[in-house]
N, C-alpha and C. Protein backbone atom coordinates (compact mmCIF):
# COMPACT_ATOMS: atom_id res chain seq x y z
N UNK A 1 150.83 73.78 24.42
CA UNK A 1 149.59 74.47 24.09
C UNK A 1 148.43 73.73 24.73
N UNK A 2 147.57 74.74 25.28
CA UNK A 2 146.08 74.19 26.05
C UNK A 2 145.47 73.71 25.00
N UNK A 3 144.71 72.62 24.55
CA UNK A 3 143.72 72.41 23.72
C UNK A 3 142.23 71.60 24.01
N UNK A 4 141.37 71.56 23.43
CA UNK A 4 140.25 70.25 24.61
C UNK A 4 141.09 69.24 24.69
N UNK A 5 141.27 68.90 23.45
CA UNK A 5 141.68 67.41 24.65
C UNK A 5 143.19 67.01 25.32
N UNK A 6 143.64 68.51 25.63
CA UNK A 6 144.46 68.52 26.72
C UNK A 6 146.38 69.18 26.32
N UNK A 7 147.17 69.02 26.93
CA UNK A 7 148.30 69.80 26.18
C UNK A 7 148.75 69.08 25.62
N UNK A 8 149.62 69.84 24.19
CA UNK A 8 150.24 69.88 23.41
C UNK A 8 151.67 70.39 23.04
N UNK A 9 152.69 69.23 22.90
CA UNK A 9 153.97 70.10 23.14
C UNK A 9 154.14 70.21 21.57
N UNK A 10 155.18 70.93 20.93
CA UNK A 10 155.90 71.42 19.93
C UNK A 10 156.77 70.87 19.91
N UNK A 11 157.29 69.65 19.71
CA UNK A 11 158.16 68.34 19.10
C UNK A 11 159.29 69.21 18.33
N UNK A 12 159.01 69.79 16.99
CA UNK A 12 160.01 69.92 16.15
C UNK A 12 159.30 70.85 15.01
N UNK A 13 159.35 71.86 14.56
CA UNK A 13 159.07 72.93 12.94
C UNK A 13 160.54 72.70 12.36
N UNK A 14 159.73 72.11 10.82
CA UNK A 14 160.51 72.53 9.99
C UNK A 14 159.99 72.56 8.76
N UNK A 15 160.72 73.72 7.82
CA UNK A 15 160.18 74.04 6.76
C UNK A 15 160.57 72.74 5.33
N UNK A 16 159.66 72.81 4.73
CA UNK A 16 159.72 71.55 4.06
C UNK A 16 159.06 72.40 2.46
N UNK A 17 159.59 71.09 1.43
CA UNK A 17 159.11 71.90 0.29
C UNK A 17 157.94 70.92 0.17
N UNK A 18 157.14 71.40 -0.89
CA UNK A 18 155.45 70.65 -0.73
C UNK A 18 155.60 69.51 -1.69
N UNK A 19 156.74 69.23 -2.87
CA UNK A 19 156.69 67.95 -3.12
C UNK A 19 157.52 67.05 -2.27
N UNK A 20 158.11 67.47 -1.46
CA UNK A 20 158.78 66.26 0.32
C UNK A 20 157.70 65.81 0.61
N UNK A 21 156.08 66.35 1.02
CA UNK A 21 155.34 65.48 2.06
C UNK A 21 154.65 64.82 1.21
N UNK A 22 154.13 64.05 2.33
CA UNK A 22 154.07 62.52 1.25
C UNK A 22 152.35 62.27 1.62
N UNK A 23 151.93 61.45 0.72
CA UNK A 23 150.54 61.13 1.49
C UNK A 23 149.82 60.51 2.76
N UNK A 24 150.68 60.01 3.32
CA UNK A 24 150.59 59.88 4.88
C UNK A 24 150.43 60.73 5.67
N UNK A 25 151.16 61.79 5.41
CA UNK A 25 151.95 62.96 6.10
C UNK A 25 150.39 63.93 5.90
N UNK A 26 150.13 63.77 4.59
CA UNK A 26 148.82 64.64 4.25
C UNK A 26 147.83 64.09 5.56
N UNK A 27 147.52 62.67 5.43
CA UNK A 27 146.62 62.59 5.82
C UNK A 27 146.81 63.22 7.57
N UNK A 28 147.86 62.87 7.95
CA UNK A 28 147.92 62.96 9.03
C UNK A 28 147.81 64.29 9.86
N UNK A 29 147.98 65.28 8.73
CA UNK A 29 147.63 66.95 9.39
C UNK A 29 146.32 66.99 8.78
N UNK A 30 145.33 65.75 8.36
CA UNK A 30 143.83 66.33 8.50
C UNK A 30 143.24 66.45 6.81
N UNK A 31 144.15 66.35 6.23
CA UNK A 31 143.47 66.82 4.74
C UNK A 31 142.85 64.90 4.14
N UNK A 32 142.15 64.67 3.16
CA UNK A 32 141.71 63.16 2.91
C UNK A 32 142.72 62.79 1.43
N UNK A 33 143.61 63.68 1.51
CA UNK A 33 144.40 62.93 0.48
C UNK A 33 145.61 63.89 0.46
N UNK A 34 146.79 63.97 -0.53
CA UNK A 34 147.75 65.07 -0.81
C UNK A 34 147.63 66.14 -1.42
N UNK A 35 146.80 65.37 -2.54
CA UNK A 35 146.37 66.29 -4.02
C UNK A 35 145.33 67.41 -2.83
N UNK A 36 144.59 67.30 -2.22
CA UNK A 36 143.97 68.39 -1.51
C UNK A 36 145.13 68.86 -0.95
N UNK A 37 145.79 68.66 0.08
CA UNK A 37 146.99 69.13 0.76
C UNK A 37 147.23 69.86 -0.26
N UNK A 38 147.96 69.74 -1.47
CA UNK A 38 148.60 70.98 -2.26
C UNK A 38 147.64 71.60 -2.58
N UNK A 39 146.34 71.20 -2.98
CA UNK A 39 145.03 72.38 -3.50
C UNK A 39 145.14 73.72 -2.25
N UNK A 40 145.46 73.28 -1.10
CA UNK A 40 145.22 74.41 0.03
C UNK A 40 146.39 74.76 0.33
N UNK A 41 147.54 74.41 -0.25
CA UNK A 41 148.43 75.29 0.29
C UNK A 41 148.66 76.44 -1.03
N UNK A 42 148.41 75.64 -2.77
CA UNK A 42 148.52 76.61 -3.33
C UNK A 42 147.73 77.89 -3.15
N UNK A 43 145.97 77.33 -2.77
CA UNK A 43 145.18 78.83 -2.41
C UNK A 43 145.83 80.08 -1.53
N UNK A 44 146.89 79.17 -0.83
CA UNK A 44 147.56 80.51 0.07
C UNK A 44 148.42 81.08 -0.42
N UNK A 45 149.00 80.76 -2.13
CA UNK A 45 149.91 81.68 -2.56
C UNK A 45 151.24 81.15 -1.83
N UNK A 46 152.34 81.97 -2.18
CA UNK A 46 153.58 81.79 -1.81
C UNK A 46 154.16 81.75 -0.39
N UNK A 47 155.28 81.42 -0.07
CA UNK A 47 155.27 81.21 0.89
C UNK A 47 155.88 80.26 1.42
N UNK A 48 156.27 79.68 2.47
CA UNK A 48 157.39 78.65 3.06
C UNK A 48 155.86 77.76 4.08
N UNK A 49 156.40 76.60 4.06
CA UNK A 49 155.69 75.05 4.23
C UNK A 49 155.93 74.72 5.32
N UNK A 50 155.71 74.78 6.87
CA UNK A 50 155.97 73.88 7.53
C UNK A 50 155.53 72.70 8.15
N UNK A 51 156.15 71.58 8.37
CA UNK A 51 156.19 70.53 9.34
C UNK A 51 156.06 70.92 10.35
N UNK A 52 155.10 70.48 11.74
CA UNK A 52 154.79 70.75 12.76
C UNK A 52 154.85 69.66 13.17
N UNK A 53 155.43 69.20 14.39
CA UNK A 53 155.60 67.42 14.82
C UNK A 53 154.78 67.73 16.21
N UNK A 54 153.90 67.46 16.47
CA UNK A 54 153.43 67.46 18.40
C UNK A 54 153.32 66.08 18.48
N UNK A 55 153.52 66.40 20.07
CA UNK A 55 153.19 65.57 21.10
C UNK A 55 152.02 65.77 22.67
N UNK A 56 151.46 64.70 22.29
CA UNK A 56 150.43 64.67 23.60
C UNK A 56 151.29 64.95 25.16
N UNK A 57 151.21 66.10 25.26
CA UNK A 57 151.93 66.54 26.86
C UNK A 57 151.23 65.84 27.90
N UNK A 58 149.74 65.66 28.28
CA UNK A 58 149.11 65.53 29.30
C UNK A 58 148.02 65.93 29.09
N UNK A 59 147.12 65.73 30.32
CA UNK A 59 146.22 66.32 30.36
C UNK A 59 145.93 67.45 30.38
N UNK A 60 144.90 68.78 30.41
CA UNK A 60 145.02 70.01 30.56
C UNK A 60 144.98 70.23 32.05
N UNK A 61 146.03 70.85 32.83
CA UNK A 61 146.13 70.75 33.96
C UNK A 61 144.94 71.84 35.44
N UNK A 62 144.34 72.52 34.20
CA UNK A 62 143.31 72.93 34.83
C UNK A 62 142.06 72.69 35.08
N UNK A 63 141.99 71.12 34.65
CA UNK A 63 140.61 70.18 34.72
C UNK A 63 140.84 69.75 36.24
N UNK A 64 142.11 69.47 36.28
CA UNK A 64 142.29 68.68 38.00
C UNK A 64 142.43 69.68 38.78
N UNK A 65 142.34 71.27 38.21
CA UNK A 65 142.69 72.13 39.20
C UNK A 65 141.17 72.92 39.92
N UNK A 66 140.58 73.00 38.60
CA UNK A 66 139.09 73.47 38.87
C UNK A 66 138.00 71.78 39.74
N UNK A 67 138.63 70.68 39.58
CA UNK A 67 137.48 69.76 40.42
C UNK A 67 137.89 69.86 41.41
N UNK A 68 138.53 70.58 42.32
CA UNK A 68 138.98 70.47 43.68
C UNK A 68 137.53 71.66 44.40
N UNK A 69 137.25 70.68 45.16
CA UNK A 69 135.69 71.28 45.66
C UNK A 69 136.08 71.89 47.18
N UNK A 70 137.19 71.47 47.73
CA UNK A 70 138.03 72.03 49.02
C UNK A 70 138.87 72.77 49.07
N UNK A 71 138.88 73.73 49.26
CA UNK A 71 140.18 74.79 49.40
C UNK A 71 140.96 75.04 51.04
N UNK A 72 141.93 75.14 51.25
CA UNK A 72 142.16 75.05 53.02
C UNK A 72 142.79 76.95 52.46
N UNK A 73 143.15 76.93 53.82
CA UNK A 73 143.40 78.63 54.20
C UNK A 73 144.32 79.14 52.88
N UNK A 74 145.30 78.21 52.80
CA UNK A 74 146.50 78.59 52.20
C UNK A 74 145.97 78.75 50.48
N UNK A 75 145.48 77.79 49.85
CA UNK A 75 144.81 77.91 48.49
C UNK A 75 144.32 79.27 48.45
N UNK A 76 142.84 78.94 49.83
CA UNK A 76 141.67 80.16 49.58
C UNK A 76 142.52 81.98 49.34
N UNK A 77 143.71 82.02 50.35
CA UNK A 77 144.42 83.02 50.26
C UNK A 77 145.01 83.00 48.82
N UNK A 78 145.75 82.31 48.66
CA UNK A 78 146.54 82.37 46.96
C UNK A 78 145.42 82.55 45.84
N UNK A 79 144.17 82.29 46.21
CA UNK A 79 143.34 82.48 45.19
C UNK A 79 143.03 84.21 45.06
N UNK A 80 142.54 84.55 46.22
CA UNK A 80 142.44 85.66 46.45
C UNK A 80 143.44 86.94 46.05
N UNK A 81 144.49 86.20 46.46
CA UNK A 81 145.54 87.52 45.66
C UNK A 81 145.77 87.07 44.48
N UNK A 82 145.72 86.25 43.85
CA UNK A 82 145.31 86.27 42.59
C UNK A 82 144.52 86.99 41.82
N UNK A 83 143.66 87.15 42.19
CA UNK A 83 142.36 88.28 41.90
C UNK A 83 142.32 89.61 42.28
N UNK A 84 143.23 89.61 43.33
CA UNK A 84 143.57 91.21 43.68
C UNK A 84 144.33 91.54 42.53
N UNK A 85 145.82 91.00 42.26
CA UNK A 85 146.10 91.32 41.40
C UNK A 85 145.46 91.52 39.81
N UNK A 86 145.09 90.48 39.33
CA UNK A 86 144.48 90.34 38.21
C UNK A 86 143.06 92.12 38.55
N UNK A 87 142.41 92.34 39.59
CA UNK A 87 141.84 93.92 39.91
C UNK A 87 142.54 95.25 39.70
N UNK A 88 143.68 94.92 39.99
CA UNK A 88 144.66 96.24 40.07
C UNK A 88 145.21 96.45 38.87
N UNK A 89 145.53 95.11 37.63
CA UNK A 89 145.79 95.58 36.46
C UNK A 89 144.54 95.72 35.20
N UNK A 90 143.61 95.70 35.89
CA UNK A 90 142.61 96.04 35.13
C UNK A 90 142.09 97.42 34.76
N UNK A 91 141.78 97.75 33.41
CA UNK A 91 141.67 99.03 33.08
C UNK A 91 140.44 99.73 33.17
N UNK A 92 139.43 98.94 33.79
CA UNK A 92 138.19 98.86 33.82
C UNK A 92 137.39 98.82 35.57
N UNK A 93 138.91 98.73 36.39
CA UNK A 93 138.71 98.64 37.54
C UNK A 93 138.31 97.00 38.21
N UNK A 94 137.81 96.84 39.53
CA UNK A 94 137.49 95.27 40.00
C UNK A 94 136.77 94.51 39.15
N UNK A 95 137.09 93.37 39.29
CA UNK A 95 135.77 92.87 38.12
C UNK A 95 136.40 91.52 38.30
N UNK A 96 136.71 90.72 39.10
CA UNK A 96 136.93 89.61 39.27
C UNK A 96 135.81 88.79 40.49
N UNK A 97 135.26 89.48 41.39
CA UNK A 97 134.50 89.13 42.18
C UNK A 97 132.99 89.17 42.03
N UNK A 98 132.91 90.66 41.19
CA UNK A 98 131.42 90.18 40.47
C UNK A 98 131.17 89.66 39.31
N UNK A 99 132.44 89.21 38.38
CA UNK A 99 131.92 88.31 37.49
C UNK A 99 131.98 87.13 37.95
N UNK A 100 132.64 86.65 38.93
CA UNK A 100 132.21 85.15 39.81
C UNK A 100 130.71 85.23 40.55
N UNK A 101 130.29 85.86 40.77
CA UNK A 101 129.06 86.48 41.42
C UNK A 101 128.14 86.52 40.07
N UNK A 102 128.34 87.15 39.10
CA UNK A 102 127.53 87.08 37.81
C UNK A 102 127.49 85.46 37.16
N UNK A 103 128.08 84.71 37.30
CA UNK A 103 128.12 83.50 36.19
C UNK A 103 128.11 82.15 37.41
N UNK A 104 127.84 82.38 38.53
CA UNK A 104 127.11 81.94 39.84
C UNK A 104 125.82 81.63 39.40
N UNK A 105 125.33 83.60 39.63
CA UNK A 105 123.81 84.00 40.05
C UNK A 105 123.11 83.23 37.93
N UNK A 106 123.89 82.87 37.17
CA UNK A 106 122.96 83.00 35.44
C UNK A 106 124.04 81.82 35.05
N UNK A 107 124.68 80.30 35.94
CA UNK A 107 125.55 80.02 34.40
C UNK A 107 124.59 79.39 33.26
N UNK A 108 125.28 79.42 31.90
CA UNK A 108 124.78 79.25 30.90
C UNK A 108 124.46 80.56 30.40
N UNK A 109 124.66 81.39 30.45
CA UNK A 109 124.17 82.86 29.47
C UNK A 109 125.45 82.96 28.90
N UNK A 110 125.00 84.04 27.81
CA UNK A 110 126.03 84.48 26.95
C UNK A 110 126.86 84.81 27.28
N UNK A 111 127.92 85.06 26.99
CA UNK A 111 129.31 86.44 27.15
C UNK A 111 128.80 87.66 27.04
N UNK A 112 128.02 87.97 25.74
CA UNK A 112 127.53 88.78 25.19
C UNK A 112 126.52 89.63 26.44
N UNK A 113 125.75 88.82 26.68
CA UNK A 113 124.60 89.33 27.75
C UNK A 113 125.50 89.44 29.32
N UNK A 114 126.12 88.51 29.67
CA UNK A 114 127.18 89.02 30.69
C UNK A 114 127.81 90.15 30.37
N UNK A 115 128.35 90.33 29.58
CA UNK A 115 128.98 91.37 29.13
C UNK A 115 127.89 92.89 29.54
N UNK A 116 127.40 92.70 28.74
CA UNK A 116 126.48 94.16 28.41
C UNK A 116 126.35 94.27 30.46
N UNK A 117 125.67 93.34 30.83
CA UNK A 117 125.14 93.16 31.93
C UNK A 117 126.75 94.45 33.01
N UNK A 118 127.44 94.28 32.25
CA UNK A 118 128.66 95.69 33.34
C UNK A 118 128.91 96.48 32.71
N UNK A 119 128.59 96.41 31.34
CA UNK A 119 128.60 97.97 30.29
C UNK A 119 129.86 97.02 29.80
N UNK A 120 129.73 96.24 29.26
CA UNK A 120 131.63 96.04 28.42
C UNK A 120 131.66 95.54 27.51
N UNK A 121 131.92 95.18 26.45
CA UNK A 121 132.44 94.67 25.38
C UNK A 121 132.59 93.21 25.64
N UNK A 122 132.32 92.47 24.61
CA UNK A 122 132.07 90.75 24.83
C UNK A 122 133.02 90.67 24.74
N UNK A 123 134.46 90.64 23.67
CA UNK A 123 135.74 90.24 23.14
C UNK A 123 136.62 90.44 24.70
N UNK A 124 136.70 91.79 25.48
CA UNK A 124 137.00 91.61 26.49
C UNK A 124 136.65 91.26 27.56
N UNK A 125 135.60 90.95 27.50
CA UNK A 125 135.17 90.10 28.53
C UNK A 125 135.21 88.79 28.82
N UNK A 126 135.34 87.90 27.83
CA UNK A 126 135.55 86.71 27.18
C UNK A 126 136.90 86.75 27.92
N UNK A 127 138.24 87.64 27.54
CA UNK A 127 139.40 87.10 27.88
C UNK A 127 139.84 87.55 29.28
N UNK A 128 138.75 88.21 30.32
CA UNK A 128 138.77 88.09 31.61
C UNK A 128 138.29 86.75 31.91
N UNK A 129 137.43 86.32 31.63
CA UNK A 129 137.22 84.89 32.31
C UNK A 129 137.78 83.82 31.97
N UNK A 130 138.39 84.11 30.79
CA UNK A 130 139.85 82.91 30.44
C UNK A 130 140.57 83.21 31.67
N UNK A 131 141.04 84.31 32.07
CA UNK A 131 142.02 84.72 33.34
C UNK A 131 141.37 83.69 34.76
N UNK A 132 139.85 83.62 34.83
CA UNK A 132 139.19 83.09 36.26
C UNK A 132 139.39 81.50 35.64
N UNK A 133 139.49 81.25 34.57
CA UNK A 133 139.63 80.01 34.14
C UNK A 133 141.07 79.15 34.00
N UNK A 134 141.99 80.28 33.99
CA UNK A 134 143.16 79.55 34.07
C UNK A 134 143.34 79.52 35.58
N UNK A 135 142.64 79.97 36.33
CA UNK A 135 143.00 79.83 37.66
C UNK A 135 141.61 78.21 38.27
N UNK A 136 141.77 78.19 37.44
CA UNK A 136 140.71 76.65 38.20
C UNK A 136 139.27 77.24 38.11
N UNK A 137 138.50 78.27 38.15
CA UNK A 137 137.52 78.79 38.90
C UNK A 137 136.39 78.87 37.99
N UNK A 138 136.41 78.99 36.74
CA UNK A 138 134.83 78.31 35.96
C UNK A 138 135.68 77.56 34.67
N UNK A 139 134.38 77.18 34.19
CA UNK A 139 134.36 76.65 32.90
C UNK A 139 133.52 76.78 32.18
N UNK A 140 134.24 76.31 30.87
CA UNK A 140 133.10 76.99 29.17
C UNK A 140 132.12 75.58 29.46
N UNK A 141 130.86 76.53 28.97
CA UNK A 141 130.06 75.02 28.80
C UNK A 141 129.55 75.63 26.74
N UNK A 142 129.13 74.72 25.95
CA UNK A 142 128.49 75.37 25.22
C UNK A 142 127.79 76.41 24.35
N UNK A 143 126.89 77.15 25.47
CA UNK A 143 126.73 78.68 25.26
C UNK A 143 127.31 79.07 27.20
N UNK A 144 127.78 79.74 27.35
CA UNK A 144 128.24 80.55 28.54
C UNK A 144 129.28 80.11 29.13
N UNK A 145 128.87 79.94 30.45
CA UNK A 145 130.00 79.64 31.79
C UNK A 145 129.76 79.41 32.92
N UNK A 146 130.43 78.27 33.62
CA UNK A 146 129.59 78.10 35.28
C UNK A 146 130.75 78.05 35.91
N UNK A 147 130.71 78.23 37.18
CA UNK A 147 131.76 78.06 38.54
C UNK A 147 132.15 76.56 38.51
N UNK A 148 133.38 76.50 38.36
CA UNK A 148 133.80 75.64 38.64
C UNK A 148 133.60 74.97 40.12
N UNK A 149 133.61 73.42 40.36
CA UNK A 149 133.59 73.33 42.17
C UNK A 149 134.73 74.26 42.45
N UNK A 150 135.83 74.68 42.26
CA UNK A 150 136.58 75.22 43.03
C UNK A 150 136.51 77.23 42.82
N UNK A 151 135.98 76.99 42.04
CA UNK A 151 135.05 78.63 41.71
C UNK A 151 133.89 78.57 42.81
N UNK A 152 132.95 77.23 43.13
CA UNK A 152 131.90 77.80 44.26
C UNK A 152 132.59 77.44 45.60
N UNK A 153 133.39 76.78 45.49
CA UNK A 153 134.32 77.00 47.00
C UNK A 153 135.14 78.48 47.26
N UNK A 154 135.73 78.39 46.75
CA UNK A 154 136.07 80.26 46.58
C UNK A 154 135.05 81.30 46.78
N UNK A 155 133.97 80.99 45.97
CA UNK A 155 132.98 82.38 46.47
C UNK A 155 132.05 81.71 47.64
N UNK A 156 131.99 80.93 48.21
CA UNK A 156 131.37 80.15 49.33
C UNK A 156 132.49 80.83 50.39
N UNK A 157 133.80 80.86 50.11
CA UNK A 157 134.70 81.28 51.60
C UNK A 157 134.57 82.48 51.17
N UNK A 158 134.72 83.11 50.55
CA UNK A 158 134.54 84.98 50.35
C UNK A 158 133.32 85.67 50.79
N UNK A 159 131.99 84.57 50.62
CA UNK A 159 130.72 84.99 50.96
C UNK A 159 130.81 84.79 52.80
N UNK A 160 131.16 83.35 53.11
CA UNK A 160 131.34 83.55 54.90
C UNK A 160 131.89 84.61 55.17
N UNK A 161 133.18 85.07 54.79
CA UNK A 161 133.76 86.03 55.42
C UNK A 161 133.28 87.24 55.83
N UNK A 162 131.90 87.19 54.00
CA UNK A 162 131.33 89.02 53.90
C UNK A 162 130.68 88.93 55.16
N UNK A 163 130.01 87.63 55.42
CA UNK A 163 128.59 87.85 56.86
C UNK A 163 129.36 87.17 57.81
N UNK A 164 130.62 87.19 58.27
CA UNK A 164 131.36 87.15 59.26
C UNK A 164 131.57 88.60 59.82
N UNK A 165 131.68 89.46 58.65
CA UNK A 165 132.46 90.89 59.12
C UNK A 165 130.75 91.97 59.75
């Protein structure tokens, strides 16, 4: 699992009864004692208990993928059909080149105001640019979103090309 501070593997689930975990165990999924631990699991009513064991996988591998400020032919191409594709299954039509073009020309604005800004809905719009984001090409800041270096290298070779042709 992607998380901030980076992946997360899934070690081991198992279901456990709630007088097994112990107060260590409490503390260690976050609660400041046990007696809370059971206060919140009884609020949820019935139900089966699990143990979740992770492990620190690594880093999130799209931090080292988005600082790459150079792209050579072969990337710039794989990026590109990337985005073709990710165009063609869209239900809404292209929208991968001008929302790199939109969060370029404004980063730091909303989703919300990006959004409206093509007629669309924030919730889906939000999980198109997770799509430009798992590909290296922006990142969340706070409130909005900016081009990643390898998001303004990408629209830097797409823009030569437009005033090449």
């Amino acid at each position: 699992m992607r998380t901030p501070i980076g992946v997360l593997e899934v070690v081991r689930v198992d279901v456990v009864q709630p007088d097994a975990i112990t107060e260590e165990e409490a503390r260690r999924a976050g609660d400041g004692s046990l007696d809370e631990l059971l206060a919140a699991l009884e609020r949820h009513g019935e139900g089966e208990v699990h143990r979740i064991e992770l492990r620190f996988a690594g880093p999130d591998p799209r931090v080292a993928l988005r600082a790459r400020s150079r792209l050579d032919a072969g990337e710039r191409a794989e990026i590109a059909a990337r985005l073709a594709r990710l165009d063609r299954a869209s239900s809404h039509g292209p929208w991968t080149e001008a929302t790199l073009r939109a969060i370029a020309a404004a980063p730091g604005t909303r989703a919300a105001d990006l959004a409206a800004g093509f007629g669309r809905e924030r919730l889906s719009f939000k999980a198109d640019v997770r799509k430009l984001k798992a590909l290296g090409l922006t990142e969340s800041l706070e409130v909005g979103y900016r081009l990643s270096p390898r998001g303004l290298a990408y629209l830097r070779s797409v823009s030569a090309n437009d005033n090449a042709t």
